[in-house]
PDB file of N, CA and C in Angstrom:
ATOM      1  N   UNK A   1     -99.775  11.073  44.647  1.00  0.00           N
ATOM      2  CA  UNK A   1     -99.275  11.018  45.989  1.00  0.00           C
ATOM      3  C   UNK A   1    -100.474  11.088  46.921  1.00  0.00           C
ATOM      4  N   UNK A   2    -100.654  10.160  47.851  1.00  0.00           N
ATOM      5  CA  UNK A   2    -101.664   9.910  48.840  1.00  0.00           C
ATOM      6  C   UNK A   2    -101.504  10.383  50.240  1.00  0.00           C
ATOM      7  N   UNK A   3    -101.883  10.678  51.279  1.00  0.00           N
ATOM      8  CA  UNK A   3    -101.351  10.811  52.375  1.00  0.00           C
ATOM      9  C   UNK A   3    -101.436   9.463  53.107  1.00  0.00           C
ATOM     10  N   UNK A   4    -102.563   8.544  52.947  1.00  0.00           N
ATOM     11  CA  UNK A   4    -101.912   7.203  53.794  1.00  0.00           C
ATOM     12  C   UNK A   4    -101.187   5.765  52.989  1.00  0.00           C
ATOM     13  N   UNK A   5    -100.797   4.681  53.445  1.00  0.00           N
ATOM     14  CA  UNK A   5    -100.205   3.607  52.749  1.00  0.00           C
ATOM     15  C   UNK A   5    -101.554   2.767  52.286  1.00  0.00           C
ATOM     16  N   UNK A   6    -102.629   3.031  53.322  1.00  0.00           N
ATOM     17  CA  UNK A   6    -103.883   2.441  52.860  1.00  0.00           C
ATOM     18  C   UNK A   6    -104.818   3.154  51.627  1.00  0.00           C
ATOM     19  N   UNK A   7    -104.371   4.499  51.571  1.00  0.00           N
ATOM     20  CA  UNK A   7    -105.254   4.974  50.230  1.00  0.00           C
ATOM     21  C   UNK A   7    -103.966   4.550  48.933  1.00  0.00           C
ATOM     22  N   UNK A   8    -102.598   4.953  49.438  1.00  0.00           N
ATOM     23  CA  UNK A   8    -101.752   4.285  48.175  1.00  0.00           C
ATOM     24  C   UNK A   8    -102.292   3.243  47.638  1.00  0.00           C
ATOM     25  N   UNK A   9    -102.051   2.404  48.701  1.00  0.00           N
ATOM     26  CA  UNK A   9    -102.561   0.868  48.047  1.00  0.00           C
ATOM     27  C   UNK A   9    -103.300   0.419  46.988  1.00  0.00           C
ATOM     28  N   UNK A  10    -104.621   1.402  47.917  1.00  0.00           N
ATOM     29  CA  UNK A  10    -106.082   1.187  47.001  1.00  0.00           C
ATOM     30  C   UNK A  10    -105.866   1.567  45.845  1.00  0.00           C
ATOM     31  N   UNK A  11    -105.024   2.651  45.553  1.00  0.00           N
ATOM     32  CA  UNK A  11    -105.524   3.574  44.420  1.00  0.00           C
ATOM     33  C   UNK A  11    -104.261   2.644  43.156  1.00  0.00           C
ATOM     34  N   UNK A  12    -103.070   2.017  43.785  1.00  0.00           N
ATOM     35  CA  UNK A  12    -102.320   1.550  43.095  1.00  0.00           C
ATOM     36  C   UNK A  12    -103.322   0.649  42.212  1.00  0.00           C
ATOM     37  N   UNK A  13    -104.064  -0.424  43.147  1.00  0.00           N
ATOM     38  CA  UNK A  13    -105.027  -1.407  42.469  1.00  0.00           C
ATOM     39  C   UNK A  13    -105.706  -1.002  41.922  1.00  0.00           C
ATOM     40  N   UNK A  14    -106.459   0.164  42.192  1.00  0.00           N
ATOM     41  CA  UNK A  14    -107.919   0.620  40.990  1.00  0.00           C
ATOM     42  C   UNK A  14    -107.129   1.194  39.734  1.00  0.00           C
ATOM     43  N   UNK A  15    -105.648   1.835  39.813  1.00  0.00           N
ATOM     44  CA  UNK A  15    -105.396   2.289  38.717  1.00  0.00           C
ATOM     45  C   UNK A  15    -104.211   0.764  37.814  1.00  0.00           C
ATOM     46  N   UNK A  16    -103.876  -0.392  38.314  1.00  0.00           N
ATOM     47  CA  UNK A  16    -103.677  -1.112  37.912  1.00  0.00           C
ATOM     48  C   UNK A  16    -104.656  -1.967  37.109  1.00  0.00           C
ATOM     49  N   UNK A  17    -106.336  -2.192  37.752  1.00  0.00           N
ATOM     50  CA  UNK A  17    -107.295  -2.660  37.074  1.00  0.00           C
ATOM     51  C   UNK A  17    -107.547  -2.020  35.826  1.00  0.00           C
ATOM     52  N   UNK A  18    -107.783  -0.139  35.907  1.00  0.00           N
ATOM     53  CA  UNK A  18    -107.816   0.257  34.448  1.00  0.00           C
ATOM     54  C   UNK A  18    -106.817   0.091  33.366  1.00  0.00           C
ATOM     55  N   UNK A  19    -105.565   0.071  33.774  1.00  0.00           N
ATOM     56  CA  UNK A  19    -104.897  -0.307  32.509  1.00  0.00           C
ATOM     57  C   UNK A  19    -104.205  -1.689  32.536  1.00  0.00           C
ATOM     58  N   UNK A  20    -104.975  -2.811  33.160  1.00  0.00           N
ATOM     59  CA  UNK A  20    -104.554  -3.486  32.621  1.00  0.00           C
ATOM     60  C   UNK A  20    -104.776  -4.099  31.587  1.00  0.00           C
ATOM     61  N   UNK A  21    -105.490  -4.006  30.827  1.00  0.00           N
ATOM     62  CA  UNK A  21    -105.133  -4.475  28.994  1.00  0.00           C
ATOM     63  C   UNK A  21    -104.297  -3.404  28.410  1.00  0.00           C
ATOM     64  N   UNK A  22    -103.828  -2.743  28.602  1.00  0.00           N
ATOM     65  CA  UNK A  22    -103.063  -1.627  28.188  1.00  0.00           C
ATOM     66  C   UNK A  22    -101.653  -1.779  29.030  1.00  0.00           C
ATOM     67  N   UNK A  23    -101.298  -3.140  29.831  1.00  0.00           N
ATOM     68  CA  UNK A  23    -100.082  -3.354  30.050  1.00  0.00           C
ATOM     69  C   UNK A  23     -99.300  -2.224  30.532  1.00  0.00           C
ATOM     70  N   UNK A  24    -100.127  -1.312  31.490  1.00  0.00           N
ATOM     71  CA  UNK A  24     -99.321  -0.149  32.291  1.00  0.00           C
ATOM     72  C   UNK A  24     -98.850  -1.119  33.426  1.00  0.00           C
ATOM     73  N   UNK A  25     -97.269  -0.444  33.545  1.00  0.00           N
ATOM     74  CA  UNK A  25     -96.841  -0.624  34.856  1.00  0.00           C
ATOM     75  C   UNK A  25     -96.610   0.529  35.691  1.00  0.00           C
ATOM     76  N   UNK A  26     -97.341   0.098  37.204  1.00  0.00           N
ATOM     77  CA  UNK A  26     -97.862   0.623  38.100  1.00  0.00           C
ATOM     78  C   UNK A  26     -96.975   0.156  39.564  1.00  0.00           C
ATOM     79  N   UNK A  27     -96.557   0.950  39.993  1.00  0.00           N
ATOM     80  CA  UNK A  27     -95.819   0.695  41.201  1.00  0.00           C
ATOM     81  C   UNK A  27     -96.189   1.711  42.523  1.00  0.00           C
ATOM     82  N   UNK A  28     -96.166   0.995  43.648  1.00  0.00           N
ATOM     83  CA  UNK A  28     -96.435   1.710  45.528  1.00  0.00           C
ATOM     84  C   UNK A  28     -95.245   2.290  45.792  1.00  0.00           C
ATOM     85  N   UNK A  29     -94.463   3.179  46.497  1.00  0.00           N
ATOM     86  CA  UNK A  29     -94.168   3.591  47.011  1.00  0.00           C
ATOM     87  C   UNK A  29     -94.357   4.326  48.452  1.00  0.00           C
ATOM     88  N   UNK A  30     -94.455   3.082  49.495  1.00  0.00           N
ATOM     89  CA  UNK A  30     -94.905   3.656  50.794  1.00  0.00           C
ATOM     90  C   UNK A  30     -93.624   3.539  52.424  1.00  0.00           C
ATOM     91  N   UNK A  31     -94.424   4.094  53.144  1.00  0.00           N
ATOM     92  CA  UNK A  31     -93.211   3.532  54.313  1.00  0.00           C
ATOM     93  C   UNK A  31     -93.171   2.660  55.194  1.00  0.00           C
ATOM     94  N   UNK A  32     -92.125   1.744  55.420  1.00  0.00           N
ATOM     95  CA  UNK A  32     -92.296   0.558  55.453  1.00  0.00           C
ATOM     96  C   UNK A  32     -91.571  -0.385  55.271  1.00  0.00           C
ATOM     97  N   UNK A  33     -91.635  -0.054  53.521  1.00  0.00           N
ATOM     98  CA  UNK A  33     -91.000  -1.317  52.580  1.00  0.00           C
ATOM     99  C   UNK A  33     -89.625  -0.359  52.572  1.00  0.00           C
ATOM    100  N   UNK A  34     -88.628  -2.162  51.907  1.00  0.00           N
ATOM    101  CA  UNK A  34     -87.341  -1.206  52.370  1.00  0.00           C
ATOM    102  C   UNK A  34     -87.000  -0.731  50.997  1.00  0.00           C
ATOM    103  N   UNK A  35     -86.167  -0.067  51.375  1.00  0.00           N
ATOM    104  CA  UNK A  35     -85.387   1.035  50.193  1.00  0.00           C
ATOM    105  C   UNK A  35     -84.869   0.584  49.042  1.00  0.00           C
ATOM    106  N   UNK A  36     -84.381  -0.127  49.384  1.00  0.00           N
ATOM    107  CA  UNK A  36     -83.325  -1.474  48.321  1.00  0.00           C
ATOM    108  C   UNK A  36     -84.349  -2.045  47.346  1.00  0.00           C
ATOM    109  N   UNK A  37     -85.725  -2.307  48.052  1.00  0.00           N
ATOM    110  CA  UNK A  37     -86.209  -3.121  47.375  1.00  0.00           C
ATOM    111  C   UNK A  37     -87.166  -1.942  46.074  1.00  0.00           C
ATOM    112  N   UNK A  38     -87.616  -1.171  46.827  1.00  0.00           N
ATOM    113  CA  UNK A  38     -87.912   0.653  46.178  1.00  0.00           C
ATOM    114  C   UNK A  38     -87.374   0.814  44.760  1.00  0.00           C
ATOM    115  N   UNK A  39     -86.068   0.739  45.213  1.00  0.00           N
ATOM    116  CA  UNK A  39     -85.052   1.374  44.526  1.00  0.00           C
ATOM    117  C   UNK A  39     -84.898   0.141  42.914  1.00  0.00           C
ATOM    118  N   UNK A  40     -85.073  -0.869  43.068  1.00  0.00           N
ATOM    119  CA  UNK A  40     -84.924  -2.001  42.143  1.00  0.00           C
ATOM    120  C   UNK A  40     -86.428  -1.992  41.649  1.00  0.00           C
ATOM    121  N   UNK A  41     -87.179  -1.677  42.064  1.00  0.00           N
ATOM    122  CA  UNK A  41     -88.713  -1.603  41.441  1.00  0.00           C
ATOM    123  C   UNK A  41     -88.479  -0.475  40.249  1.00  0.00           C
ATOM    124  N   UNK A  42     -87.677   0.774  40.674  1.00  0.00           N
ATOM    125  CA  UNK A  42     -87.949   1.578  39.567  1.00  0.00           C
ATOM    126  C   UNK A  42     -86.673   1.485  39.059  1.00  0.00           C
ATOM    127  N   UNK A  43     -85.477   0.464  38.906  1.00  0.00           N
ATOM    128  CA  UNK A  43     -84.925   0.440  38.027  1.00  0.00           C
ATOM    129  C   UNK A  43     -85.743  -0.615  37.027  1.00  0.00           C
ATOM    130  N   UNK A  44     -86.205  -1.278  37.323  1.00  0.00           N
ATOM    131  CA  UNK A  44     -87.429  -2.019  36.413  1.00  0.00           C
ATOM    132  C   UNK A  44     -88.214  -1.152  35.492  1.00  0.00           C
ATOM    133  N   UNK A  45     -88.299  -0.009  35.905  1.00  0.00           N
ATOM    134  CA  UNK A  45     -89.440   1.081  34.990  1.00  0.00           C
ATOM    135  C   UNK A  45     -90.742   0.999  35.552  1.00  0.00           C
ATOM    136  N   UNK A  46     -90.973   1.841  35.898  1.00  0.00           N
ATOM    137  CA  UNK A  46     -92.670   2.360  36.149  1.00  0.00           C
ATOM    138  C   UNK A  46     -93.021   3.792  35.148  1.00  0.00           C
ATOM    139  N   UNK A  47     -94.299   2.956  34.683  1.00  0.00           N
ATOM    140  CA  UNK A  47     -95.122   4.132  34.413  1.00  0.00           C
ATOM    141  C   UNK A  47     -95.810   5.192  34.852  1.00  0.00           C
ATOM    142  N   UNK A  48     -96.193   4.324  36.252  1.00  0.00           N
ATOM    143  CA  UNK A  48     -97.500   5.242  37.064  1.00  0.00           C
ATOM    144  C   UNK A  48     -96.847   4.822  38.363  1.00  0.00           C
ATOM    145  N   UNK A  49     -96.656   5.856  39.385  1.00  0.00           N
ATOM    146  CA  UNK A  49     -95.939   5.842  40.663  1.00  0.00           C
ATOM    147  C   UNK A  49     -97.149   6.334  41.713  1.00  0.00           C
ATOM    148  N   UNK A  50     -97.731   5.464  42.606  1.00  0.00           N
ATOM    149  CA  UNK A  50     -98.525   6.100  43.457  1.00  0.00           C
ATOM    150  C   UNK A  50     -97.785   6.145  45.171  1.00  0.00           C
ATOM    151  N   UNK A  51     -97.488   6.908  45.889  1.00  0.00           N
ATOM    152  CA  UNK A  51     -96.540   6.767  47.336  1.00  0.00           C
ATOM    153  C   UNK A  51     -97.201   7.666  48.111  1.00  0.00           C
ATOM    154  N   UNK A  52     -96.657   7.716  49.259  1.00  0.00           N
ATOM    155  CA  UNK A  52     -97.103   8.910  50.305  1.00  0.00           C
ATOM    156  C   UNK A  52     -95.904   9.560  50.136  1.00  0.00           C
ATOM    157  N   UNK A  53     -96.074  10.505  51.061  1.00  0.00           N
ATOM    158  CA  UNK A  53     -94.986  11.950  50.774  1.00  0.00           C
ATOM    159  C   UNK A  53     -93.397  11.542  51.081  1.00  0.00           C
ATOM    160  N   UNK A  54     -93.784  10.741  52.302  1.00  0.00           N
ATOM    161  CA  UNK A  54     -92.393  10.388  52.781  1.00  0.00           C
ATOM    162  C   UNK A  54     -91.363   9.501  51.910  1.00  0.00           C
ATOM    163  N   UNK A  55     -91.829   8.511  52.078  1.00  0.00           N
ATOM    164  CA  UNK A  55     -90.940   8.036  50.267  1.00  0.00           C
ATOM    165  C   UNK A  55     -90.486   8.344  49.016  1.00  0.00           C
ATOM    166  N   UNK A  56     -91.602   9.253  48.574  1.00  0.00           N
ATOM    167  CA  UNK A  56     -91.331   9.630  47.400  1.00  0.00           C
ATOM    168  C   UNK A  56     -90.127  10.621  47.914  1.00  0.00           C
ATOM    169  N   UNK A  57     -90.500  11.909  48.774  1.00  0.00           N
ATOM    170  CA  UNK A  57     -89.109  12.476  49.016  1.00  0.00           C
ATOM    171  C   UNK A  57     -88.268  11.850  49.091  1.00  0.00           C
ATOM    172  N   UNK A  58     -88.554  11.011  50.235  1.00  0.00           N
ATOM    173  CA  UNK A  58     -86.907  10.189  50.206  1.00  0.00           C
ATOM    174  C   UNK A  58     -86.185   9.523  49.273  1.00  0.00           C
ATOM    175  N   UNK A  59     -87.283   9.225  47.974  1.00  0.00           N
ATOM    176  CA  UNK A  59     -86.417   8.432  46.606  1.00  0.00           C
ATOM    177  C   UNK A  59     -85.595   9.758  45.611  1.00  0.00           C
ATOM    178  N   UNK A  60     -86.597  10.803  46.149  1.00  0.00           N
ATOM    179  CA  UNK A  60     -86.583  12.344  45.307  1.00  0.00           C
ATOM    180  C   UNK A  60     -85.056  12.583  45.994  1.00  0.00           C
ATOM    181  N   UNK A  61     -84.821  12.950  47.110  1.00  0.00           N
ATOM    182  CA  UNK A  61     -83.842  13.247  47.736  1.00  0.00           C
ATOM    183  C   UNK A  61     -82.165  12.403  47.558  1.00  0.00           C
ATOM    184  N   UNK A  62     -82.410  10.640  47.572  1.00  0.00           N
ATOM    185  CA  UNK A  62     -81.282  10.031  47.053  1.00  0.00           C
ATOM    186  C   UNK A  62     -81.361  10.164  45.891  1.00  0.00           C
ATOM    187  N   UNK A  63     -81.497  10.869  44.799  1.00  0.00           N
ATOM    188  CA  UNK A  63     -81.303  10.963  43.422  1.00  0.00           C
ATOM    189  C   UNK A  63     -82.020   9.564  42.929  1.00  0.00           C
ATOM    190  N   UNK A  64     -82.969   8.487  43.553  1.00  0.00           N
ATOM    191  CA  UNK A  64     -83.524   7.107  42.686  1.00  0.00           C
ATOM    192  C   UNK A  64     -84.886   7.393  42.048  1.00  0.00           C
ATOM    193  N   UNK A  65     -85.123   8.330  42.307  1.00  0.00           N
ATOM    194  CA  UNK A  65     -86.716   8.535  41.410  1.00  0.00           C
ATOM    195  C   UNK A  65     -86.343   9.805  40.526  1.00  0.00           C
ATOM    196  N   UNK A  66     -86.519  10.135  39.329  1.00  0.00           N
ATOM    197  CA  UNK A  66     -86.054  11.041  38.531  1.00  0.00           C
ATOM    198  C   UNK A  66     -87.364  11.153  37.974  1.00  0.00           C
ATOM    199  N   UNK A  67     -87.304  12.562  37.920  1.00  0.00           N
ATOM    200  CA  UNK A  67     -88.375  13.180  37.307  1.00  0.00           C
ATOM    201  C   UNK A  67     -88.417  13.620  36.038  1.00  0.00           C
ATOM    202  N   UNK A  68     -87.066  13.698  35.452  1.00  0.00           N
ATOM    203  CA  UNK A  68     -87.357  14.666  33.888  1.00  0.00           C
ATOM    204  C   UNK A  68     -88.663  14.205  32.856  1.00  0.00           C
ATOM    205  N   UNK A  69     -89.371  12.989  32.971  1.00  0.00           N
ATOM    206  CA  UNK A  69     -89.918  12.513  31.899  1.00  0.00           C
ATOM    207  C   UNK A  69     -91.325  12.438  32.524  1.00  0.00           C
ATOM    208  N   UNK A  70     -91.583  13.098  33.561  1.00  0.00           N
ATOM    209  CA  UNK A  70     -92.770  13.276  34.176  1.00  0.00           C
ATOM    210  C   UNK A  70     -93.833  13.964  33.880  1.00  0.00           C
ATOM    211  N   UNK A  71     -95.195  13.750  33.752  1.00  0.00           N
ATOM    212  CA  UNK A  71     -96.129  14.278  32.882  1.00  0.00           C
ATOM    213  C   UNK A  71     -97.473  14.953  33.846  1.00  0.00           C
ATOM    214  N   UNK A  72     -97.464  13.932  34.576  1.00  0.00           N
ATOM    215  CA  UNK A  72     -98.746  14.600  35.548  1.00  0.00           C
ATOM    216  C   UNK A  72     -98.551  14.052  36.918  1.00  0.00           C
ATOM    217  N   UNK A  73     -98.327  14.983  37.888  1.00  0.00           N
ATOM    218  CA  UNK A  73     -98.254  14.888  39.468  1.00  0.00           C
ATOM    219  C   UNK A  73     -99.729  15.131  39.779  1.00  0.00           C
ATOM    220  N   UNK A  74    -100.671  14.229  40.243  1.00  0.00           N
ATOM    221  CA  UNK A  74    -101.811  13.801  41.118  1.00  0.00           C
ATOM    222  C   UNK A  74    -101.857  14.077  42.885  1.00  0.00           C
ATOM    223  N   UNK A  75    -101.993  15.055  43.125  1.00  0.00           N
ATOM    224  CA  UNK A  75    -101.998  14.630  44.949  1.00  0.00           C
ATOM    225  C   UNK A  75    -103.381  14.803  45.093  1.00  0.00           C
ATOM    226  N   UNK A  76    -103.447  13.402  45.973  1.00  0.00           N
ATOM    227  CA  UNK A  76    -104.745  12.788  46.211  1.00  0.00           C
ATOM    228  C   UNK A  76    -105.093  13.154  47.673  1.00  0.00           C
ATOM    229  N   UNK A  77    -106.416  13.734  47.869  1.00  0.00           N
ATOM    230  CA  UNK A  77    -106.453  14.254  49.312  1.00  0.00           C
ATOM    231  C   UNK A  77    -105.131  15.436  49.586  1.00  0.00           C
ATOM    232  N   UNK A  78    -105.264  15.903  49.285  1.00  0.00           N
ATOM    233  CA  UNK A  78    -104.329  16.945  49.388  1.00  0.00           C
ATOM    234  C   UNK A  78    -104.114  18.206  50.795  1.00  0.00           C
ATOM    235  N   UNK A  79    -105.956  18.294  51.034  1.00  0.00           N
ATOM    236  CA  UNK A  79    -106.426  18.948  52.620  1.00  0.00           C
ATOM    237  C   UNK A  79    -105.618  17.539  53.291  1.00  0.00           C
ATOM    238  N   UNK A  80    -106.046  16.405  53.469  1.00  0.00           N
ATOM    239  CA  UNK A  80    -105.484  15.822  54.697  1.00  0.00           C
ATOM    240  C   UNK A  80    -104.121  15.837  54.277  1.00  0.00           C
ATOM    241  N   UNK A  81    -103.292  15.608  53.669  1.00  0.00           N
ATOM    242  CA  UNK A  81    -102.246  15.581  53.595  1.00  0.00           C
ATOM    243  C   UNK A  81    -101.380  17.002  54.391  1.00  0.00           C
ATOM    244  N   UNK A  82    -101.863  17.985  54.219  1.00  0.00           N
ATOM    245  CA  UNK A  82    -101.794  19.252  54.811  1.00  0.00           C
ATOM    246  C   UNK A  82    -101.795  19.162  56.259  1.00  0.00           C
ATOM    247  N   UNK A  83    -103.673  18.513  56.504  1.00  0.00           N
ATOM    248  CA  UNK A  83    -103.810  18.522  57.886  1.00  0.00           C
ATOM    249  C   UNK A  83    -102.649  17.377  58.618  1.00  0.00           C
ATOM    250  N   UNK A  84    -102.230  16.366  58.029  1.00  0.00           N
ATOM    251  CA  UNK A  84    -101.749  15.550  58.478  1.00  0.00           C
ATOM    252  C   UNK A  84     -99.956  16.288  58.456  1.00  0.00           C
ATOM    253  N   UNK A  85     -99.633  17.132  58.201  1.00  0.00           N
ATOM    254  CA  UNK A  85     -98.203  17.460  58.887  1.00  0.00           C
ATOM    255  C   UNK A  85     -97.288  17.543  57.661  1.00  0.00           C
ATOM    256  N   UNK A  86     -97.864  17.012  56.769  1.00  0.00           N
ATOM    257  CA  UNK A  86     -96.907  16.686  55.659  1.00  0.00           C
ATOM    258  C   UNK A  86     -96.254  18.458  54.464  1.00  0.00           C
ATOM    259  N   UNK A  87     -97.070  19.430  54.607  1.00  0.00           N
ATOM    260  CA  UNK A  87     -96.756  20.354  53.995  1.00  0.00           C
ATOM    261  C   UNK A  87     -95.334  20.877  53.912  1.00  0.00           C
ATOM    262  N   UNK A  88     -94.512  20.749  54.547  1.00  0.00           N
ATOM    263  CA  UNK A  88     -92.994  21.328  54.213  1.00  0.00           C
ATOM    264  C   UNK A  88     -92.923  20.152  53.458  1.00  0.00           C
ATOM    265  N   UNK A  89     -93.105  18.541  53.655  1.00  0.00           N
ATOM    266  CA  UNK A  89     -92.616  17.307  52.747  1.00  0.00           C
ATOM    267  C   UNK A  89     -92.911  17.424  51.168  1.00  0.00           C
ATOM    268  N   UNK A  90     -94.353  17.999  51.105  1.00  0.00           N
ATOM    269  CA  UNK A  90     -95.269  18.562  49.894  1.00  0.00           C
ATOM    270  C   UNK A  90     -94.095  19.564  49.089  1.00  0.00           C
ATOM    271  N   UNK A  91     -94.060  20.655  49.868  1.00  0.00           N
ATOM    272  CA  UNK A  91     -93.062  21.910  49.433  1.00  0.00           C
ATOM    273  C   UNK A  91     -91.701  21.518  48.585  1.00  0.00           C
ATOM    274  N   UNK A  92     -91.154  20.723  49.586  1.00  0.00           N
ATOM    275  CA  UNK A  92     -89.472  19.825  49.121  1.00  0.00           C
ATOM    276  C   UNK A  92     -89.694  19.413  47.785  1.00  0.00           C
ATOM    277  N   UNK A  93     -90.839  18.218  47.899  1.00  0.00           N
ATOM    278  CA  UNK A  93     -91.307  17.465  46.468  1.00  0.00           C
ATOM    279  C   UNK A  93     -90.692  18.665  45.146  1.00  0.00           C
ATOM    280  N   UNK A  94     -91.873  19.377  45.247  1.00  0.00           N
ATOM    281  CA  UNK A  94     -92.045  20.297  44.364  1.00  0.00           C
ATOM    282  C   UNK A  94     -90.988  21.285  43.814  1.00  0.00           C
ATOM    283  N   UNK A  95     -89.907  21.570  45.011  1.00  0.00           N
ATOM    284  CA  UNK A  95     -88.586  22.289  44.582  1.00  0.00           C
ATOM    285  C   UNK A  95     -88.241  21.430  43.566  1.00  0.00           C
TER     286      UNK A  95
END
């Protein structure tokens, strides 16, 4: 989890370049894009989910992103994410 749509991005691509011979699928989650379309990306299956806070809650919150099979939560920049307002969004995640 990133705090902007521009570090998502990046980091979606640098971690799509490493596995791609290893055929990981890698999906964004930012705000923006619409929900519908969100929501059909991970009925497709993702392996590796990179988003900002706001989305991911919000997929966390409609029951479309499920966590039981989840292995490692990454928050990237984590001070700005803080400084940037997002800490109760951070908190929710994590309940």
């Amino acid at each position: 989890m990133t705090p902007t749509r521009e570090l998502a991005l990046q980091n979606r691509d640098v971690i799509k370049l490493m596995g791609e011979n290893l055929g990981t699928k890698v999906d964004c989650f930012i705000g923006g894009n619409p929900l519908e379309e969100d929501v059909k990306r991970l009925q497709n299956g993702s392996q590796i989910i990179v988003g900002t806070p706001g989305k991911i809650y919000e997929l966390l919150r409609r029951k479309k992103l499920k966590t039981n099979h989840l292995k490692l939560f990454i928050l990237d920049e984590a001070d700005e994410m803080l400084d940037r307002g997002f800490k109760e969004k951070v908190k929710d995640i994590f309940r």
